[in-house]
Protein backbone atom coordinates (compact mmCIF):
# COMPACT_ATOMS: atom_id res chain seq x y z
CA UNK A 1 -56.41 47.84 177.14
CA UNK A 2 -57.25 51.63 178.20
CA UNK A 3 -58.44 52.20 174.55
CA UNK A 4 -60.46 48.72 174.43
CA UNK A 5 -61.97 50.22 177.50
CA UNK A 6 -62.74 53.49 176.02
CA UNK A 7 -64.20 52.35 172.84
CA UNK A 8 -66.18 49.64 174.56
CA UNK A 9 -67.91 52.84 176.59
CA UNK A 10 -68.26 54.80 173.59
CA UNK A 11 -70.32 52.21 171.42
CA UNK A 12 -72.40 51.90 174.58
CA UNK A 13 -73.33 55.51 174.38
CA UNK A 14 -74.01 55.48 170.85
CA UNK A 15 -76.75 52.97 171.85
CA UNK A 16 -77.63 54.97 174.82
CA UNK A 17 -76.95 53.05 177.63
CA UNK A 18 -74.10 54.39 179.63
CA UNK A 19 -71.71 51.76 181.86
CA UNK A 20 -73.59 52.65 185.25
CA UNK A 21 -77.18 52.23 183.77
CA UNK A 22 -75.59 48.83 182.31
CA UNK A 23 -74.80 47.64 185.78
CA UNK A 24 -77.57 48.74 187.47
CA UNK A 25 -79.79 46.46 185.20
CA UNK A 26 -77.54 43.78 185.88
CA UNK A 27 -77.77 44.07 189.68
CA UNK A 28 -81.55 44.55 189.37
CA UNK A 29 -81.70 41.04 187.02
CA UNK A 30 -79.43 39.32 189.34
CA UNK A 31 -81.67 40.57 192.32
CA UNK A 32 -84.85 39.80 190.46
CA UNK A 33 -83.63 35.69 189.94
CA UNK A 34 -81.62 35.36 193.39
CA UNK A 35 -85.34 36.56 195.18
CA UNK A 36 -86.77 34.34 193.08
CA UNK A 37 -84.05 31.00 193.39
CA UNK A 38 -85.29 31.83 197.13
CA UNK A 39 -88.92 31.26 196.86
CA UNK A 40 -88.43 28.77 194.59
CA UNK A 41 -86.10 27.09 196.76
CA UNK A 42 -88.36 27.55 200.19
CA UNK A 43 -91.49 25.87 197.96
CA UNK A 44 -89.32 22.90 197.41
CA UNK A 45 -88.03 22.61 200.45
CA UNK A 46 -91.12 22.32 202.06
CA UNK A 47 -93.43 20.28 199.17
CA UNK A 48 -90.39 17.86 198.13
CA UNK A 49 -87.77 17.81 200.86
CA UNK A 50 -84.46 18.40 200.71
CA UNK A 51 -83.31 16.18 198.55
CA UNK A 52 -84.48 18.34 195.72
CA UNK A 53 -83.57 21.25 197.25
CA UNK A 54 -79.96 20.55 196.66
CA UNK A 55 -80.67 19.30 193.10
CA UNK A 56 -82.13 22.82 192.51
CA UNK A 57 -79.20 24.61 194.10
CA UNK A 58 -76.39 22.10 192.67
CA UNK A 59 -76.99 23.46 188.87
CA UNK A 60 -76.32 26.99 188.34
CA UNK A 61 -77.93 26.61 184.41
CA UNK A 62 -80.73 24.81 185.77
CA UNK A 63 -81.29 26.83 188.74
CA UNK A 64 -81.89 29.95 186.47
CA UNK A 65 -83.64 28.27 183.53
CA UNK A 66 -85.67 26.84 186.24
CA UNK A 67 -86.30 30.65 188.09
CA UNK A 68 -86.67 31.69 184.24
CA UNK A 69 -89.99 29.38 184.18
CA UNK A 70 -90.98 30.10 187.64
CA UNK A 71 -91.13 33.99 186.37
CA UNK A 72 -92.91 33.03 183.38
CA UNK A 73 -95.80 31.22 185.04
CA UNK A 74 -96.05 33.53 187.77
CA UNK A 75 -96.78 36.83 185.19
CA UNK A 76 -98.69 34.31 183.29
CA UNK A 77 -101.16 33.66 186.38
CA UNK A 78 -101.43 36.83 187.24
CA UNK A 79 -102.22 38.00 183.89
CA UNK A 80 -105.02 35.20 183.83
CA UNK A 81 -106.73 37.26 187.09
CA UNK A 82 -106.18 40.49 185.52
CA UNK A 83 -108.13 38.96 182.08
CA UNK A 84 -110.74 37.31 184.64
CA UNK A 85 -111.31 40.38 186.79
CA UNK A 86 -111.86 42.48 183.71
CA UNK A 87 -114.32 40.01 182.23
CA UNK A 88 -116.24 40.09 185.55
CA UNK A 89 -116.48 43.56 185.20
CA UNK A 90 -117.33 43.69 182.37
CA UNK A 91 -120.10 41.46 182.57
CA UNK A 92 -121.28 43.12 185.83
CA UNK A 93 -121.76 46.57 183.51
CA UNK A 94 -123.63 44.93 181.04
CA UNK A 95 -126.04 43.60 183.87
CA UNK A 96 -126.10 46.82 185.63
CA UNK A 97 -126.25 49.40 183.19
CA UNK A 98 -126.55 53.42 184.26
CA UNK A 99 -128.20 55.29 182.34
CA UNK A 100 -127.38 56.73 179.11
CA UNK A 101 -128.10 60.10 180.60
CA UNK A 102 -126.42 61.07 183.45
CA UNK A 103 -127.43 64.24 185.80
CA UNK A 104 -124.66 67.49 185.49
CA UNK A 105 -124.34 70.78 186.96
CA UNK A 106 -122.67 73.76 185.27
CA UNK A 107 -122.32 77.39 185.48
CA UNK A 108 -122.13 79.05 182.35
CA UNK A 109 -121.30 82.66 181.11
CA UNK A 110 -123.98 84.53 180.32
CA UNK A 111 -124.87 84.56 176.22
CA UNK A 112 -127.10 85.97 173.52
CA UNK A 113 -129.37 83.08 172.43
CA UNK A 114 -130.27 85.01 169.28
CA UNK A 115 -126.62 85.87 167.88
CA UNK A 116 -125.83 85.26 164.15
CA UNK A 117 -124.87 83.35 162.81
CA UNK A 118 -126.45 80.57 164.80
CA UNK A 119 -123.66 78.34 164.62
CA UNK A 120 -121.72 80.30 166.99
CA UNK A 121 -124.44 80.31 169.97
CA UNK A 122 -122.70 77.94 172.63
CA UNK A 123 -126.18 76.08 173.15
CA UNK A 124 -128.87 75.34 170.60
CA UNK A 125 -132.42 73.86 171.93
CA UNK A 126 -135.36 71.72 170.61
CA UNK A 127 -138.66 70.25 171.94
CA UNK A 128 -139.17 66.72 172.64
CA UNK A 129 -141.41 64.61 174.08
CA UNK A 130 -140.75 61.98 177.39
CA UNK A 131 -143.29 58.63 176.96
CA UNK A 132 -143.28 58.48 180.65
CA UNK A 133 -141.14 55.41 180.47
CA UNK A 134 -138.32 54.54 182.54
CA UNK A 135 -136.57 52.63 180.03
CA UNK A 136 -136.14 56.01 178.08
CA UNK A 137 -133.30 56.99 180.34
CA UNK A 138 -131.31 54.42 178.47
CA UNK A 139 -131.61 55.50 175.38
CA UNK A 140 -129.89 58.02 173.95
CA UNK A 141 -132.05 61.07 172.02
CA UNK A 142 -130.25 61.77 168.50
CA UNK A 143 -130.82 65.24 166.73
CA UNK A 144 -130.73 65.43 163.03
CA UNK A 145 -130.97 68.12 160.71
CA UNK A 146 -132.67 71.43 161.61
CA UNK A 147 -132.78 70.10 165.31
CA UNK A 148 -135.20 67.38 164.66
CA UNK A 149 -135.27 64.86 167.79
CA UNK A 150 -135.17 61.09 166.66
CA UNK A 151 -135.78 59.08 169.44
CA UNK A 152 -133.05 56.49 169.83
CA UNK A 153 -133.23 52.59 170.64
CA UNK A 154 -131.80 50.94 173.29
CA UNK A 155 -128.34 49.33 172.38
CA UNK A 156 -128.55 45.87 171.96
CA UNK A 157 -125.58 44.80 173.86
CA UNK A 158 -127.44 46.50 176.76
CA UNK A 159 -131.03 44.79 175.98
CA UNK A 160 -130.72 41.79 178.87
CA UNK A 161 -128.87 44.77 181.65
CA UNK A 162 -131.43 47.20 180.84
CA UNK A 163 -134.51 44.44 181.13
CA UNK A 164 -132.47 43.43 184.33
CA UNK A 165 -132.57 46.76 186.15
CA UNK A 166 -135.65 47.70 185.02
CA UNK A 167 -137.50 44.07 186.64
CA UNK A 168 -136.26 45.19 189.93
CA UNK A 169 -138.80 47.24 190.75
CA UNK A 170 -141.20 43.43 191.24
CA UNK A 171 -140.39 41.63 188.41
CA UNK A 172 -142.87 41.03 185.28
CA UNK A 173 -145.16 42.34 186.67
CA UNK A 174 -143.35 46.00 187.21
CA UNK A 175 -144.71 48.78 185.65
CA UNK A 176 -142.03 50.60 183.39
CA UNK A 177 -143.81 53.97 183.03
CA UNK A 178 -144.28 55.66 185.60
CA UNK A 179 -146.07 58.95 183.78
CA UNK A 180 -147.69 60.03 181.54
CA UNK A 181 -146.57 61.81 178.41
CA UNK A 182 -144.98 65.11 178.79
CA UNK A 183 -143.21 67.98 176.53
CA UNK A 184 -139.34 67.91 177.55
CA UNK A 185 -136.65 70.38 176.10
CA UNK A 186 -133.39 69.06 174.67
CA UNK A 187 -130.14 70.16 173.92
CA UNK A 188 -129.80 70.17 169.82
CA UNK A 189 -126.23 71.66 169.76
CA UNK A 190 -123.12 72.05 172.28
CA UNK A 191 -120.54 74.18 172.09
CA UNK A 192 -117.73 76.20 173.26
CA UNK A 193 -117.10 76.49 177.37
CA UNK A 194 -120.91 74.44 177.71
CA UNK A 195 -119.39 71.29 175.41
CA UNK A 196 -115.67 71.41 177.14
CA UNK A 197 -118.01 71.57 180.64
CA UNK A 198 -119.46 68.32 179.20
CA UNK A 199 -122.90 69.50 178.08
CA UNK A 200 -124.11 66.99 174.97
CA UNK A 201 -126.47 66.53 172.51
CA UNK A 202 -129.86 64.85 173.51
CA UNK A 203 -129.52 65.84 177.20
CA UNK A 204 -132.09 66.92 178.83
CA UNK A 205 -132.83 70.55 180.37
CA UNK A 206 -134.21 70.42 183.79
CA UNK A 207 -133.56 73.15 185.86
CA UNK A 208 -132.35 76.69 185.11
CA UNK A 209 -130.44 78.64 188.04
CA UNK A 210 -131.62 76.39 190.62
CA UNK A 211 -134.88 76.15 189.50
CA UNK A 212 -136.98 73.41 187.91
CA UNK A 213 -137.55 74.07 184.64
CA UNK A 214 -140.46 72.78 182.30
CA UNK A 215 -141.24 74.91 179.36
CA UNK A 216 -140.70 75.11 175.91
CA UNK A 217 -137.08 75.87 174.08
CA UNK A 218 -138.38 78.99 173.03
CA UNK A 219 -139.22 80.11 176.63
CA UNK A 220 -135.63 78.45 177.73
CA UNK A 221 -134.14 80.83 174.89
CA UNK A 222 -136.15 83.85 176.48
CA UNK A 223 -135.19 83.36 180.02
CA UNK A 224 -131.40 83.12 178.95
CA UNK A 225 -132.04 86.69 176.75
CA UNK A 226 -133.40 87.67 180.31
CA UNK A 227 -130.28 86.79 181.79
CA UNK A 228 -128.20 88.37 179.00
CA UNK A 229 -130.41 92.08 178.78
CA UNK A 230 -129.69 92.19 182.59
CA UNK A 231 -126.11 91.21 183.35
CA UNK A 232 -124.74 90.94 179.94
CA UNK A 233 -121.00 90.07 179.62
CA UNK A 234 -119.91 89.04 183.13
CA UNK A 235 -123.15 87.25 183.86
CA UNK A 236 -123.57 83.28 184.31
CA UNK A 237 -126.33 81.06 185.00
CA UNK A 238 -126.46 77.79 186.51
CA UNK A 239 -127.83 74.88 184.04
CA UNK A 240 -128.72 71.31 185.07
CA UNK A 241 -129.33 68.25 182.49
CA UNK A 242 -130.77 64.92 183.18
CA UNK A 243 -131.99 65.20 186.38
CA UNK A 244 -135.29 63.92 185.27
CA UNK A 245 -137.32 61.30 186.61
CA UNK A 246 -136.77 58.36 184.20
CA UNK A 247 -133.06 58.24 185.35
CA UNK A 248 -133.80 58.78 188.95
CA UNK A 249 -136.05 55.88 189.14
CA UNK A 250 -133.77 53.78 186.71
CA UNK A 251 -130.74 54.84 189.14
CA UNK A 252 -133.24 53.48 192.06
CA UNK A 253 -133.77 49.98 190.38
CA UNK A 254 -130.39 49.85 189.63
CA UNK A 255 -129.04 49.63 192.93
CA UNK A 256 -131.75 47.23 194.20
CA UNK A 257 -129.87 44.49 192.36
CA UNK A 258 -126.18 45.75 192.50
């Protein structure tokens, strides 16, 4: 009987499950379906009396086939909320879009804008153009080859949130633009401590070390060789994308009908 014993523990180590781990998953099952008999049996107690009540507790096979389907439809409703909520939520995003470009603050080491070859400069810049519009903040500015900007179209799954947010304002009648054209400066490539700090292509420069920045990328590339011929390795300055006014005023709208 001893070695019965023993080799019954061994081939449950092979399978790893030791003897303790095997009862404590019986005494968790066996708690799980007596807490369970008990709300089961306090719901029919009070909806059917108590002559079902002691049918229920008369059967032990019933009684747990019957706790069996009680568990099954319980984690089958709840999973029905949890699908429900996440459709809501989804559906709320897709009427309340934010924009595609979304203000960020970093401090960056100090770098030579000029280095060679260019593919190892952290941060690469191009000139673009803003239309003035609000609805630009939701679309997302693509660069192609040799830095050329290619302005990007609104997503289609986003069409009715976007049209939605940007009514807000007074409906139809709104006006979506809300200036006039203006030269912008983008960021064409992202790398090394500026793309791990979340810096991307198609955002949009807007201030430099605290300060509001509208130039050209070739005076953005002088101001950082400023930066670099004065403090050189061991230097930083502070960068901040998106904080322009199409995503301010689309960040506005947008909470006038959250």
């Amino acid at each position: 009987q001893a070695a019965q014993i023993l080799s019954g523990i061994s081939e449950l180590m092979m399978k790893g499950v030791t003897p303790s781990m095997r009862s404590q998953k019986a005494k968790a099952k066996t708690e799980a379906l007596s807490a369970a008999s008990a709300c089961y049996n306090r719901a029919s107690a009070s909806s059917n009396g108590r002559g079902q009540k002691s049918a229920w507790a008369g059967s032990g096979a019933s009684n747990a086939g019957a706790v069996g389907r009680a568990l099954a439809m319980a984690q089958s409703d709840a999973d029905r909320k949890k699908h429900l909520r996440e459709a809501e939520i989804a559906a709320h995003r897709r009427m309340h879009p934010l924009p595609t470009r979304m203000p960020r603050h970093v401090t960056l080491d100090a770098f030579d804008p000029n280095m060679k070859p260019v593919r190892r400069c952290p941060l690469l810049f191009a000139d673009d153009e803003w239309d003035g519009s609000i609805a630009d903040a939701f679309a997302r500015v693509h660069i192609g080859r040799g830095g050329k900007v290619n302005k990007g179209k609104i997503d289609k799954a986003k069409e009715d949130g976007v049209h939605n947010v940007l009514m807000a304002g007074g409906g139809s009648t709104h006006e979506t633009h809300i200036s006039s054209p203006s030269n912008r400066v983008v960021v064409a490539a992202s790398a090394g401590q500026a793309g791990r700090m979340g810096i991307q292509k198609g955002d949009v420069v807007t201030h430099v070390n605290g300060e509001e920045f509208t130039g050209s990328a070739d005076s953005l590339r002088a101001q950082i060789d400023q930066i670099w011929g004065q403090e050189g390795e061991g230097g930083s300055f502070s960068l901040v994308v998106n904080a322009e006014p199409c995503t301010a005023e689309a960040l506005r709208l947008r909470a006038l009908v959250l």
